[in-house]
Protein backbone atom coordinates (compact mmCIF):
# COMPACT_ATOMS: atom_id res chain seq x y z
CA UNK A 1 6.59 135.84 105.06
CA UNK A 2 10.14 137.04 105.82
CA UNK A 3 12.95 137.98 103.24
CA UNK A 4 16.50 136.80 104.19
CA UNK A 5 19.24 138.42 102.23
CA UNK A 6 21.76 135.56 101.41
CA UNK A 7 25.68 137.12 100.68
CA UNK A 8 28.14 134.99 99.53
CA UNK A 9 31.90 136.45 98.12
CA UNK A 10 29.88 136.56 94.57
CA UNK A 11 26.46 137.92 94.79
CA UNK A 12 23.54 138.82 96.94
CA UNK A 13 20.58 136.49 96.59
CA UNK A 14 17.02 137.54 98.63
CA UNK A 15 14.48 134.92 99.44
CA UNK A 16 11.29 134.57 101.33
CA UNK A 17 10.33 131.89 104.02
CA UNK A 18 7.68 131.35 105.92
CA UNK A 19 8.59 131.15 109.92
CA UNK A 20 9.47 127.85 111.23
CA UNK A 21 11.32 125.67 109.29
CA UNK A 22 15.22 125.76 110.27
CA UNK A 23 17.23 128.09 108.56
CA UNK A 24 19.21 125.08 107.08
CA UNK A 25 16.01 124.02 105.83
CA UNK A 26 15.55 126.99 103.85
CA UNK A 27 18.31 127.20 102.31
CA UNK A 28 18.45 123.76 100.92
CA UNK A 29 14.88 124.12 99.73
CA UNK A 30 16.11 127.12 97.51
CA UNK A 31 19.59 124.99 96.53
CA UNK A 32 21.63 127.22 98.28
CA UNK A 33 24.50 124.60 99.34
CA UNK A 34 25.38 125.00 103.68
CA UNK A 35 27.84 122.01 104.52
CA UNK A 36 26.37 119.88 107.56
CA UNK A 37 27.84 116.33 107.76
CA UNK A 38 25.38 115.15 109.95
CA UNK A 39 22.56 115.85 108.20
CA UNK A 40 21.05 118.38 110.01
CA UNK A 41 21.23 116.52 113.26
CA UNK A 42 22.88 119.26 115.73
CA UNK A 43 26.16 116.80 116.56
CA UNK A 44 28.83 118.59 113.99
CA UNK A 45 28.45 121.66 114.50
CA UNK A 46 29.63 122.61 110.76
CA UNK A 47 26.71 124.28 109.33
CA UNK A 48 27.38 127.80 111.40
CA UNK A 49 26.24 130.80 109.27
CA UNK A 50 26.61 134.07 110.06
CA UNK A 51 23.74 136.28 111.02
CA UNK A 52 23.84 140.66 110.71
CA UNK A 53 23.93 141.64 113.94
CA UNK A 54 23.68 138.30 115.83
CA UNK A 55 27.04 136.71 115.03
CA UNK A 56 27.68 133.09 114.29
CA UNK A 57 24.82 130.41 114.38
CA UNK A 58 24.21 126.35 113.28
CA UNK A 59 21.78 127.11 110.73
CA UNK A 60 20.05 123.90 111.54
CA UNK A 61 18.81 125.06 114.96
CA UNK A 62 17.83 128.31 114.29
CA UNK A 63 14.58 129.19 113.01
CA UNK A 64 13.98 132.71 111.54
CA UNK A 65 11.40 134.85 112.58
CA UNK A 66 11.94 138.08 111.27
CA UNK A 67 13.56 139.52 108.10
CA UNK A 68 17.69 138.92 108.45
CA UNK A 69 20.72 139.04 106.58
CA UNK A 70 22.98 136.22 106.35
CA UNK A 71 26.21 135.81 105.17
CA UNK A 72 27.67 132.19 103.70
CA UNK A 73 31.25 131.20 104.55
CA UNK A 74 33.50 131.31 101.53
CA UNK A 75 34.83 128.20 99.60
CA UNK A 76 37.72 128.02 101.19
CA UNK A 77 35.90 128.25 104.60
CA UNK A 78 33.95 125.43 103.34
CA UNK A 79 36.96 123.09 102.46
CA UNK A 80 38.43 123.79 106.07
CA UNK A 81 35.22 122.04 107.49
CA UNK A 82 35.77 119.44 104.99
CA UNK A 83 38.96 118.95 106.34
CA UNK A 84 37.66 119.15 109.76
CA UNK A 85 35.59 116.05 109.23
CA UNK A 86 38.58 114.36 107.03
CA UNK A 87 41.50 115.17 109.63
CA UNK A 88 39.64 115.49 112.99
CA UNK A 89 37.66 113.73 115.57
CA UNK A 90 34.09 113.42 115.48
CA UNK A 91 33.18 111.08 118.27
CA UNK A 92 29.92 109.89 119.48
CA UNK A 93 28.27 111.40 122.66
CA UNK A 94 29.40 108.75 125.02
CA UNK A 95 26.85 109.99 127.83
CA UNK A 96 29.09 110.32 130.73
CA UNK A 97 29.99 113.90 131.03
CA UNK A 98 27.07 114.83 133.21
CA UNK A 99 27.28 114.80 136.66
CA UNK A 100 23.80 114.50 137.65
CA UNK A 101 23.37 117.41 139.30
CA UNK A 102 20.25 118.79 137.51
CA UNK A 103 17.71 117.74 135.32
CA UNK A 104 18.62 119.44 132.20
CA UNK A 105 22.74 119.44 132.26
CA UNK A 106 24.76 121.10 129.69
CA UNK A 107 28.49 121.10 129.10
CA UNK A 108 30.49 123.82 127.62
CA UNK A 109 34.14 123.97 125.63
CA UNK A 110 35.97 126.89 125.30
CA UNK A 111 38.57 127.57 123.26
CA UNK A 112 40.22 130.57 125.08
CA UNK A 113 42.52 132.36 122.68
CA UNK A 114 44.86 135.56 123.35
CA UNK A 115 42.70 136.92 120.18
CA UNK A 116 39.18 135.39 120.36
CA UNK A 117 37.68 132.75 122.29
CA UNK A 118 34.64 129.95 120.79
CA UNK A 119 32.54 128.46 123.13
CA UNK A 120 30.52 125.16 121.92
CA UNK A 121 27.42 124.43 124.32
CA UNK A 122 26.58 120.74 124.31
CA UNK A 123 23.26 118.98 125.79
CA UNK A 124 24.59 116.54 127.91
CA UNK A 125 21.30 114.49 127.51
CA UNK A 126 21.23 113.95 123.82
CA UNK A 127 25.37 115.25 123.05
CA UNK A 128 23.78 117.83 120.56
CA UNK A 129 25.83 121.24 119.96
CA UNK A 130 23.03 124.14 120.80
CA UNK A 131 25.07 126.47 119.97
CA UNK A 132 28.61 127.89 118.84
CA UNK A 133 29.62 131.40 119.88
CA UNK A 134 32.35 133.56 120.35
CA UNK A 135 33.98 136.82 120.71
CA UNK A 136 37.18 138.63 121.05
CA UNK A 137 38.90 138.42 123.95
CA UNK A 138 38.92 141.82 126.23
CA UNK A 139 42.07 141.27 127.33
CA UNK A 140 43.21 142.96 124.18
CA UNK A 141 42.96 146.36 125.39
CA UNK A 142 45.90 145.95 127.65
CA UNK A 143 48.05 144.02 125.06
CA UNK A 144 47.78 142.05 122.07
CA UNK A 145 50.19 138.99 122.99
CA UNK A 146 50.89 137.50 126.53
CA UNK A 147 54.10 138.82 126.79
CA UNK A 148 51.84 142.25 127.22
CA UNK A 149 49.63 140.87 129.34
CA UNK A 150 52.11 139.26 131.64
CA UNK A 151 53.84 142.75 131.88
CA UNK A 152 50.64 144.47 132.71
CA UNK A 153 49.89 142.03 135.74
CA UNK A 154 53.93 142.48 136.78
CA UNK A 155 53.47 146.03 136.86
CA UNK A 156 50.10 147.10 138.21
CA UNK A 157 49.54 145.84 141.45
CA UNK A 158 45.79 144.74 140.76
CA UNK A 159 46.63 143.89 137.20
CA UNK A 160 46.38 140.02 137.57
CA UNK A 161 42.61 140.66 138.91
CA UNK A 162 41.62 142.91 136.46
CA UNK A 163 42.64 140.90 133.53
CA UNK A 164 40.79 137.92 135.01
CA UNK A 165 37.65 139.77 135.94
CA UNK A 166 37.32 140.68 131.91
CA UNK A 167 37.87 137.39 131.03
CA UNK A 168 35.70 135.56 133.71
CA UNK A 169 32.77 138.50 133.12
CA UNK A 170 32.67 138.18 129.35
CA UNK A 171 32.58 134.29 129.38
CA UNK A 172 29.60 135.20 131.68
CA UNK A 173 27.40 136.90 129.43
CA UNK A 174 28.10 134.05 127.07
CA UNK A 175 26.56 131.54 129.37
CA UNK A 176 23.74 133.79 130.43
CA UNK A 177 22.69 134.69 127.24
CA UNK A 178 22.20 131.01 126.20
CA UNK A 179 20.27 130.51 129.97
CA UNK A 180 18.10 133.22 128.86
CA UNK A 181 17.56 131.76 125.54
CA UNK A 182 17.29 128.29 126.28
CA UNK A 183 15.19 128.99 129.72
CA UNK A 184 17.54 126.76 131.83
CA UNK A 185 19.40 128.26 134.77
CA UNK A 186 23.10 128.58 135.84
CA UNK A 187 23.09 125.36 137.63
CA UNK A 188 22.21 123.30 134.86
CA UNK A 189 26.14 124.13 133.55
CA UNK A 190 27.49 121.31 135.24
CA UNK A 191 31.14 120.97 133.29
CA UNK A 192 33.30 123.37 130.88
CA UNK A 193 36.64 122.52 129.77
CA UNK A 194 38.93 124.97 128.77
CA UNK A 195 41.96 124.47 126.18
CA UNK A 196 43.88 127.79 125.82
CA UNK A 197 47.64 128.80 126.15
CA UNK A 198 49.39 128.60 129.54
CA UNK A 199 49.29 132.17 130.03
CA UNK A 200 45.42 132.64 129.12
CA UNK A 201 44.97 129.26 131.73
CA UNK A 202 46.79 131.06 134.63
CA UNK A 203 44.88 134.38 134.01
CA UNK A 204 41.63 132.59 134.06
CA UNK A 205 42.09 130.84 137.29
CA UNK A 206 44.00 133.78 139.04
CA UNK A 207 47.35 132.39 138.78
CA UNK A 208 50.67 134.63 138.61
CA UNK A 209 51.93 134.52 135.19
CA UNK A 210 55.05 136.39 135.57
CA UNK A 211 57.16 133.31 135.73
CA UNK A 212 56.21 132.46 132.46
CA UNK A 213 58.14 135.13 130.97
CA UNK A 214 61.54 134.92 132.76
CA UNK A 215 64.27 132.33 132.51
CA UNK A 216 63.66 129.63 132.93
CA UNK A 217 59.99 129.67 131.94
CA UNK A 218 58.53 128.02 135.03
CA UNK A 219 54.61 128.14 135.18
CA UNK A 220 52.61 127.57 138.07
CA UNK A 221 51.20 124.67 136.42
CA UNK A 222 50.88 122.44 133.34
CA UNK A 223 48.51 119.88 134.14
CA UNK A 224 45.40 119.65 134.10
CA UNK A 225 43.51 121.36 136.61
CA UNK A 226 39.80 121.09 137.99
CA UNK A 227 38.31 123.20 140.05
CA UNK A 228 34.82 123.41 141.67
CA UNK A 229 32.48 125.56 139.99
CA UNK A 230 31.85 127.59 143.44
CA UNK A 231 35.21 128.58 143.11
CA UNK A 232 35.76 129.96 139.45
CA UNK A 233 33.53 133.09 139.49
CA UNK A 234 31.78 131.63 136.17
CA UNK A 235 28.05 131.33 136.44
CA UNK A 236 27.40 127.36 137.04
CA UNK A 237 26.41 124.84 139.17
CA UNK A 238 28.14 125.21 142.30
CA UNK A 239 29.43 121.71 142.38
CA UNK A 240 30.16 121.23 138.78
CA UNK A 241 33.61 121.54 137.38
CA UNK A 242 35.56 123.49 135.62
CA UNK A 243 38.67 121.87 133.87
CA UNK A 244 41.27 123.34 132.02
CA UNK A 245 43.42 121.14 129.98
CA UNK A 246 46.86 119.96 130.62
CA UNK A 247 49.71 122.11 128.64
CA UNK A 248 53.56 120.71 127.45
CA UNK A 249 55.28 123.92 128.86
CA UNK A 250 55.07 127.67 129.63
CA UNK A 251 54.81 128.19 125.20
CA UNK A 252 53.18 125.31 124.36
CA UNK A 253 49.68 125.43 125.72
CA UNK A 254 46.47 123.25 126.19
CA UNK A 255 45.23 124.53 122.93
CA UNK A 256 48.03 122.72 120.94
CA UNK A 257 47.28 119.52 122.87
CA UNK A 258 43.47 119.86 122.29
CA UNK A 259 44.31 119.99 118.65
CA UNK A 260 46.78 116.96 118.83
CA UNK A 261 44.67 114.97 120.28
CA UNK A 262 41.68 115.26 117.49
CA UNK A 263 43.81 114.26 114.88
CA UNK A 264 43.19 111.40 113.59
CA UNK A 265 45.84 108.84 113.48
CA UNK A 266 46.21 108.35 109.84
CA UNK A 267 49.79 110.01 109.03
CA UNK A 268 53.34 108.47 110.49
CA UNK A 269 55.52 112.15 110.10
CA UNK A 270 53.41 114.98 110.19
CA UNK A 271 53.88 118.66 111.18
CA UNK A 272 51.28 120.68 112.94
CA UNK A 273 51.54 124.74 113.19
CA UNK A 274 49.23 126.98 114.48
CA UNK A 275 50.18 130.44 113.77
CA UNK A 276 49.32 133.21 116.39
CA UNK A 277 51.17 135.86 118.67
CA UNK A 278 53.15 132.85 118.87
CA UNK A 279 54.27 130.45 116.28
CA UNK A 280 53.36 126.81 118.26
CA UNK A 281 54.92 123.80 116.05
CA UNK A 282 54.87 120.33 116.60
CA UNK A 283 56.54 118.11 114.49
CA UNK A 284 55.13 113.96 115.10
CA UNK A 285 57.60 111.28 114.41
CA UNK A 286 56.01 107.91 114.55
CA UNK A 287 55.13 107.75 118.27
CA UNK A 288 57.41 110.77 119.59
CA UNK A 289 56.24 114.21 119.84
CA UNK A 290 58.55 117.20 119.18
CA UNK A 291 57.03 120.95 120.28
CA UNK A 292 58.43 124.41 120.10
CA UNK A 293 57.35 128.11 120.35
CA UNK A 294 58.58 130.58 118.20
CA UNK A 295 57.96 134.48 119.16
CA UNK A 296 56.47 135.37 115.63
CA UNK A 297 54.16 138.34 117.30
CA UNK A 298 51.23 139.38 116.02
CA UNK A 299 51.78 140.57 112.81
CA UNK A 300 49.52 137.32 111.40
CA UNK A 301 46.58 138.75 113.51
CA UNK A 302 46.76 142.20 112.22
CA UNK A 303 47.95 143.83 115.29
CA UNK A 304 51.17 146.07 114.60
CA UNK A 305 50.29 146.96 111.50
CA UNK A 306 49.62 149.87 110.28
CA UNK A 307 46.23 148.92 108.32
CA UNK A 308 46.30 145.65 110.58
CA UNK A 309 42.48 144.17 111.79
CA UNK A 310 40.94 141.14 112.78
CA UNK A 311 39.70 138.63 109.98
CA UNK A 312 35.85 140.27 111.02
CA UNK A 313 33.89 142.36 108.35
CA UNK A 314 36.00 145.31 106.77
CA UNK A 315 38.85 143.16 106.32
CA UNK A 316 40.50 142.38 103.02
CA UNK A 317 40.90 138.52 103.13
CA UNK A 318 42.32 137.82 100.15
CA UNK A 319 44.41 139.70 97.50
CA UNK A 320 45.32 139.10 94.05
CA UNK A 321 46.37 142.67 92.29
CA UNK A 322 44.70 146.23 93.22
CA UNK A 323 41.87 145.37 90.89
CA UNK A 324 41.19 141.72 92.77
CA UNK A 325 40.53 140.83 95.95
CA UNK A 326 37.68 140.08 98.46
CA UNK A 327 36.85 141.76 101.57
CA UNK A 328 34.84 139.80 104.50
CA UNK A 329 31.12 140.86 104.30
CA UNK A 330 31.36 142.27 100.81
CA UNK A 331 31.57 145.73 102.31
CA UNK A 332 34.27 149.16 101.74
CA UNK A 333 37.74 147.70 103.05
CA UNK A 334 38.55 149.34 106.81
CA UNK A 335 41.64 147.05 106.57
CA UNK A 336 43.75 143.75 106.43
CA UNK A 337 43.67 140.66 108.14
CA UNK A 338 46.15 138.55 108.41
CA UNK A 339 45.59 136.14 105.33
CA UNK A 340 45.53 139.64 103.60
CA UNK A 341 48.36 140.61 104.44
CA UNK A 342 50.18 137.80 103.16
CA UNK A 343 48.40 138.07 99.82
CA UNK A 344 49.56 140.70 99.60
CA UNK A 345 53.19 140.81 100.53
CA UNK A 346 53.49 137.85 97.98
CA UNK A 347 52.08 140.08 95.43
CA UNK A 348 54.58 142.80 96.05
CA UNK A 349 57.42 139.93 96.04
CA UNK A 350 56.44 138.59 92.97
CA UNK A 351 55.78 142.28 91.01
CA UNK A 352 59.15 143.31 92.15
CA UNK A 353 58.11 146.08 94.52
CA UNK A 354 60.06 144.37 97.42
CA UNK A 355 63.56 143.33 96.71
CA UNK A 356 65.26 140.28 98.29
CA UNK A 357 66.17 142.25 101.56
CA UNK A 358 62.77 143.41 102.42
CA UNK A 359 63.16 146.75 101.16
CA UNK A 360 59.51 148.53 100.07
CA UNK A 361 60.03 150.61 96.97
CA UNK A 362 57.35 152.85 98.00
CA UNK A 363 54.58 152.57 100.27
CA UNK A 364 51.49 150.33 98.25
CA UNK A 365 48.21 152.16 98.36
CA UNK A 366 45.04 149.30 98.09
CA UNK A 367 42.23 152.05 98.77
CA UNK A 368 42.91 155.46 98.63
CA UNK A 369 39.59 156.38 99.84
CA UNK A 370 40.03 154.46 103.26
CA UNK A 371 43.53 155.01 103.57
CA UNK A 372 44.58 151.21 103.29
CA UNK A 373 48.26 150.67 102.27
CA UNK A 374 51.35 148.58 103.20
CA UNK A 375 54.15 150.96 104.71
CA UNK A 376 58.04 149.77 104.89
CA UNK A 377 57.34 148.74 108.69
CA UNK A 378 54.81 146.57 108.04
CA UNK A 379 56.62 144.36 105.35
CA UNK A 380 59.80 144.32 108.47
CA UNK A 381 57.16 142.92 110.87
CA UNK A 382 55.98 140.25 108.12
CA UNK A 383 59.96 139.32 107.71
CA UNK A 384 60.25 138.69 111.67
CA UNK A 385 57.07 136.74 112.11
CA UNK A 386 57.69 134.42 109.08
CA UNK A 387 61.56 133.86 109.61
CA UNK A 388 60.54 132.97 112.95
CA UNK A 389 57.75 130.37 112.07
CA UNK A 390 59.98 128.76 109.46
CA UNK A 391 62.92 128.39 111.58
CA UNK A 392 61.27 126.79 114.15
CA UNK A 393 60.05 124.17 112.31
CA UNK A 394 63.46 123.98 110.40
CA UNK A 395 65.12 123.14 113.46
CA UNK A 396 62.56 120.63 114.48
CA UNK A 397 63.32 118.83 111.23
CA UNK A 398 66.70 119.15 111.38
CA UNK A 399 66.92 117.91 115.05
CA UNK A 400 64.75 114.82 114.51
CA UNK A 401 66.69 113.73 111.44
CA UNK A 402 63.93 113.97 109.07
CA UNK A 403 63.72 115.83 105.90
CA UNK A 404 60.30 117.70 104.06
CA UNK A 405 60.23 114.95 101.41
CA UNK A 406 59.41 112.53 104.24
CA UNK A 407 56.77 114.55 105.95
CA UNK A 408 53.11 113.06 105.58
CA UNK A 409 51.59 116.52 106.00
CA UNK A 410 51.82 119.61 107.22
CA UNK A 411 48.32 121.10 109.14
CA UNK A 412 47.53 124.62 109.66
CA UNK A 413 45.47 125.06 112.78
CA UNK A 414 43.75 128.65 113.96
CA UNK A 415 41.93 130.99 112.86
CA UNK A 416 45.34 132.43 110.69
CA UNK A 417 45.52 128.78 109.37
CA UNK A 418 41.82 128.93 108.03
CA UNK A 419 42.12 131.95 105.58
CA UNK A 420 46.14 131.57 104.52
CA UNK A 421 46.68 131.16 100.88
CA UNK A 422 49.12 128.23 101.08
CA UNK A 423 51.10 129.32 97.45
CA UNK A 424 51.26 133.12 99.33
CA UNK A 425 52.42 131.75 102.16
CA UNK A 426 55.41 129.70 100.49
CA UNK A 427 56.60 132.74 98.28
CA UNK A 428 57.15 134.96 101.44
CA UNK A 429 59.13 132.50 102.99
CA UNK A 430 56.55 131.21 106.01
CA UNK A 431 56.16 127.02 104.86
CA UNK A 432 58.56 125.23 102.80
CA UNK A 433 58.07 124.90 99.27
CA UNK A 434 58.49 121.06 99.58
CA UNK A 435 55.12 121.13 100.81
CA UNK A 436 53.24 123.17 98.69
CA UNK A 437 50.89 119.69 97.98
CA UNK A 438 50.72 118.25 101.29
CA UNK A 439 50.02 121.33 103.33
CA UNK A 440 45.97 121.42 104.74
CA UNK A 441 44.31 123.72 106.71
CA UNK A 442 41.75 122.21 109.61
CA UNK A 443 40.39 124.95 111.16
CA UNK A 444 39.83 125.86 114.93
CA UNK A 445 41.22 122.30 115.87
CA UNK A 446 41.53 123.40 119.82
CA UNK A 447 38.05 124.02 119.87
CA UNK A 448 37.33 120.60 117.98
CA UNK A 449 39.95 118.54 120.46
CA UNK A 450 37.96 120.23 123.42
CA UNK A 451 34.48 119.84 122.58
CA UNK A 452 35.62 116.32 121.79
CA UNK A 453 36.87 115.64 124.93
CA UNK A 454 33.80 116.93 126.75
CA UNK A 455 31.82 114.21 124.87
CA UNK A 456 34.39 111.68 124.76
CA UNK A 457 36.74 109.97 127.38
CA UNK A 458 39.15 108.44 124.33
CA UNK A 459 40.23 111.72 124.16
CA UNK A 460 41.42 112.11 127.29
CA UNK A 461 42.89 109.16 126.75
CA UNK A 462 44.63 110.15 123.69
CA UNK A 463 45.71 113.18 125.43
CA UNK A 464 47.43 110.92 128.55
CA UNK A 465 49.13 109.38 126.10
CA UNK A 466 50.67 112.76 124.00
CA UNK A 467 52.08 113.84 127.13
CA UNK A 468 54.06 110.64 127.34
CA UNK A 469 55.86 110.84 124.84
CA UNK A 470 56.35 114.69 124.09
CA UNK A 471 59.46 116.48 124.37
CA UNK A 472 59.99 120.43 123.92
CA UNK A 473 62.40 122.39 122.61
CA UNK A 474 63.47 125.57 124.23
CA UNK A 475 64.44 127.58 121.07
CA UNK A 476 66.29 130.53 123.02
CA UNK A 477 68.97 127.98 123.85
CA UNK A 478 70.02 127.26 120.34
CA UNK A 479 72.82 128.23 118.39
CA UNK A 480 71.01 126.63 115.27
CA UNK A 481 68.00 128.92 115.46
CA UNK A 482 69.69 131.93 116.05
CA UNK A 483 71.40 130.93 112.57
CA UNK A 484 68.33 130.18 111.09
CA UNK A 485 66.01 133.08 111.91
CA UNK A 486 69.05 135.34 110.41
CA UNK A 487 69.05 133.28 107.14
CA UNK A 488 65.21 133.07 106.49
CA UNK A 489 64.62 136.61 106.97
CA UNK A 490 65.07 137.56 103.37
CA UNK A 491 62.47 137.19 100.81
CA UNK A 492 63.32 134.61 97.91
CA UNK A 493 61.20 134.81 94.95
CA UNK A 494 59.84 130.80 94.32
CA UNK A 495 58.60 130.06 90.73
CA UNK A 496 54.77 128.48 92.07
């Protein structure tokens, strides 16, 4: 027998199972709830868990052997993948992604962000998901947006390699550590596509950034690229392919068009924001496509902060006064995340410890013991970020003649977008109040949008047509967001 610790954000439950039934399976059997749409089946790839020490798994293809810890995702983790399957794609394995090039082919999507990157590896024999991992990019230690990335390759001679070697190599020990486990070799991975921003894209595949960042924001490329697997560095078959997805412009990357595309087409107006080092917004209007890029930095992502972490065990999650509030893995707080954060800045807005101008009383102490607090710099970095977001998508609304009222509804993609307490959000000032009832989050939907496109060639088709009829918005060349972002940085207390 072997005893599995089961944490969720209320208690700590231990079982015992007997080896070899899935770990799914177990946890049904004992009514402990996992949410897997497809029943079990290996196609969704909702039912991920995550495991001490191992990291994220499916639960219903992995099959305990020896005592473990597990940890359940949260409620409102839960209601994101219910959203997921609401909101996004979910096609059927069309069977035409392998390029018969070995016996047992597998695909990969990767969703390469500046902060972490997912990788979903799909049989392309049966169109099962095997497995969902990621990690945090390593890319990090030489800046935590592009804009520091694309200085580092600008001023260090070999910087452009060496960013690409970390990003290549650790993508590598992905793939070989599923070989390993699966027993397959490197030239069964016959195709991964790639969705990430257009700086991460031109890293990847060696390409000189720099352009992206000077007037007039030129990349080397925005369409979608494929490239022979001999030639990528990345451990596959030779003569597979490796294809990263088509991008709008230097700001608005393949990631946002991944996570267009898996929409579903239910809504007429709809507004779709996913928050990271930068703020990318597109706002649909019937057929039309409006896109922008705001520089909100990565305050949302916990970097520049002075308590500031990853949403990865230690961080505070959620806040609702010093006596409330939930950190991830029910462990001591080592500091805040970004939904924290804005927990927390609400709190402070709506207790009166921040005035209307931003101003910090005095500096908030959460846990003494760990020295976690909010400093006077932190809540200025919070006002730039969200006066940023909102006026970007002000202007969009503004420019396409629409007001909130007439917006369908407003999705929240990324990892940010997944833990974000909508009603915290609107009292700082980051979405409109008007709203507040139509706002959803769906999760990693660049991930979704790519995986989808590996099994599916109606996304690509979907994707063909986006570009059509898109049109961005170079925010740096308007008078009206200049005006904006200096109106929406103060705080305004909203009765929620």
């Amino acid at each position: 027998m072997i005893r599995i610790s089961v944490i969720t954000s209320e208690q700590i439950e231990i079982i015992e199972s007997s080896t070899g039934p899935s770990l799914l399976d177990i946890l049904r059997e004992r009514g402990i709830p996992v949410y897997a749409p497809c029943g079990g089946k290996g196609t969704c790839g909702k039912c991920r868990v995550i495991i001490t020490g191992k990291g994220n798994v499916m639960s219903c293809s992995y099959s305990p052997r020896h005592d473990l810890e597990v940890i359940l995702p949260e409620r409102n983790e839960v209601n994101i993948l219910v959203s997921q399957t609401e909101f996004l794609e979910d096609l059927p394995y069309t069977g035409n992604a392998s390029l018969d090039l070995s016996r047992r082919p597998y695909g990969v999507a990767i969703d390469l962000g500046t902060t972490t990157v997912v990788l979903y590896f799909l049989n392309l024999k049966t169109g099962q998901i095997e497995k969902i991992d990621s990690f945090l990019n390593p890319q990090q230690l030489y800046g935590a947006d592009v804009i520091s990335r694309i200085s580092y390759c600008q001023e260090h001679k070999t910087g452009l390699e060496k960013l690409q070697k970390l990003i290549v190599r650790a993508i590598n020990e992905k793939l070989d550590a599923f070989k390993t486990r699966k027993g397959i070799e490197s030239h069964d991975f016959e195709k991964i596509v790639i969705a990430g921003n257009t700086t991460m894209l031109h890293i990847l595949l060696g390409k000189d950034p720099v352009s992206i960042a000077l007037a007039p924001f030129k990349p080397k490329f925005t369409s979608k690229q494929i490239i022979e697997g001999a030639g990528t560095g990345l451990n596959i078959n030779e003569k597979g392919e490796v294809i990263t997805l088509p991008c709008i412009s230097a700001y608005v990357g393949a990631d946002i068009v991944a996570g267009l595309a898996a929409i579903k087409s239910f809504h007429k107006n709809y507004i779709f924001i996913d928050i990271g080092t930068n703020g990318e917004i597109a706002l649909i209007k019937g057929n039309e496509t409006y896109t922008c890029s705001t520089a909100a930095g990565p305050a949302f992502e916990g970097a520049n902060l002075s308590c500031g972490m990853g949403a990865v065990t230690g961080a505070i999650s959620s806040f609702t006064d010093p006596f409330n509030y939930q950190v991830i893995g029910n462990v001591a707080p080592r500091g805040i995340c970004g939904s924290g954060i804005v927990d927390i800045v609400a709190f402070l807005i709506g207790d009166g410890r921040i005035d209307d101008t931003g101003r910090l009383k005095e500096t908030f102490i959460i846990h003494a013991e760990n020295d976690i607090g909010i400093t006077q710099q932190d809540i200025r970095e919070i006002q730039l970020a969200k006066s940023a977001i909102f006026s970007g998508i002000k202007v969009l609304i503004d420019l396409v003649g629409l007001s909130f009222n007439q917006i369908d509804v407003l999705f929240l993609a990324g990892g940010f977008g997944n833990y974000i307490n909508i009603k915290s959000a609107i009292q700082i000032g980051l979405l409109p109040m008007e709203l507040i009832a139509r706002t959803t989050p769906i999760g990693n939907s660049a991930g979704i949008g790519t995986l989808q496109y590996l099994k599916s060639e109606v996304i690509g088709e979907k994707i063909t047509q986006l570009l059509k009829q898109s049109f961005y918005i170079e925010l740096s060349d308007r008078d009206d967001f200049t005006m904006e972002f200096a109106l929406n940085m103060n705080f305004e207390k909203q009765n929620i």
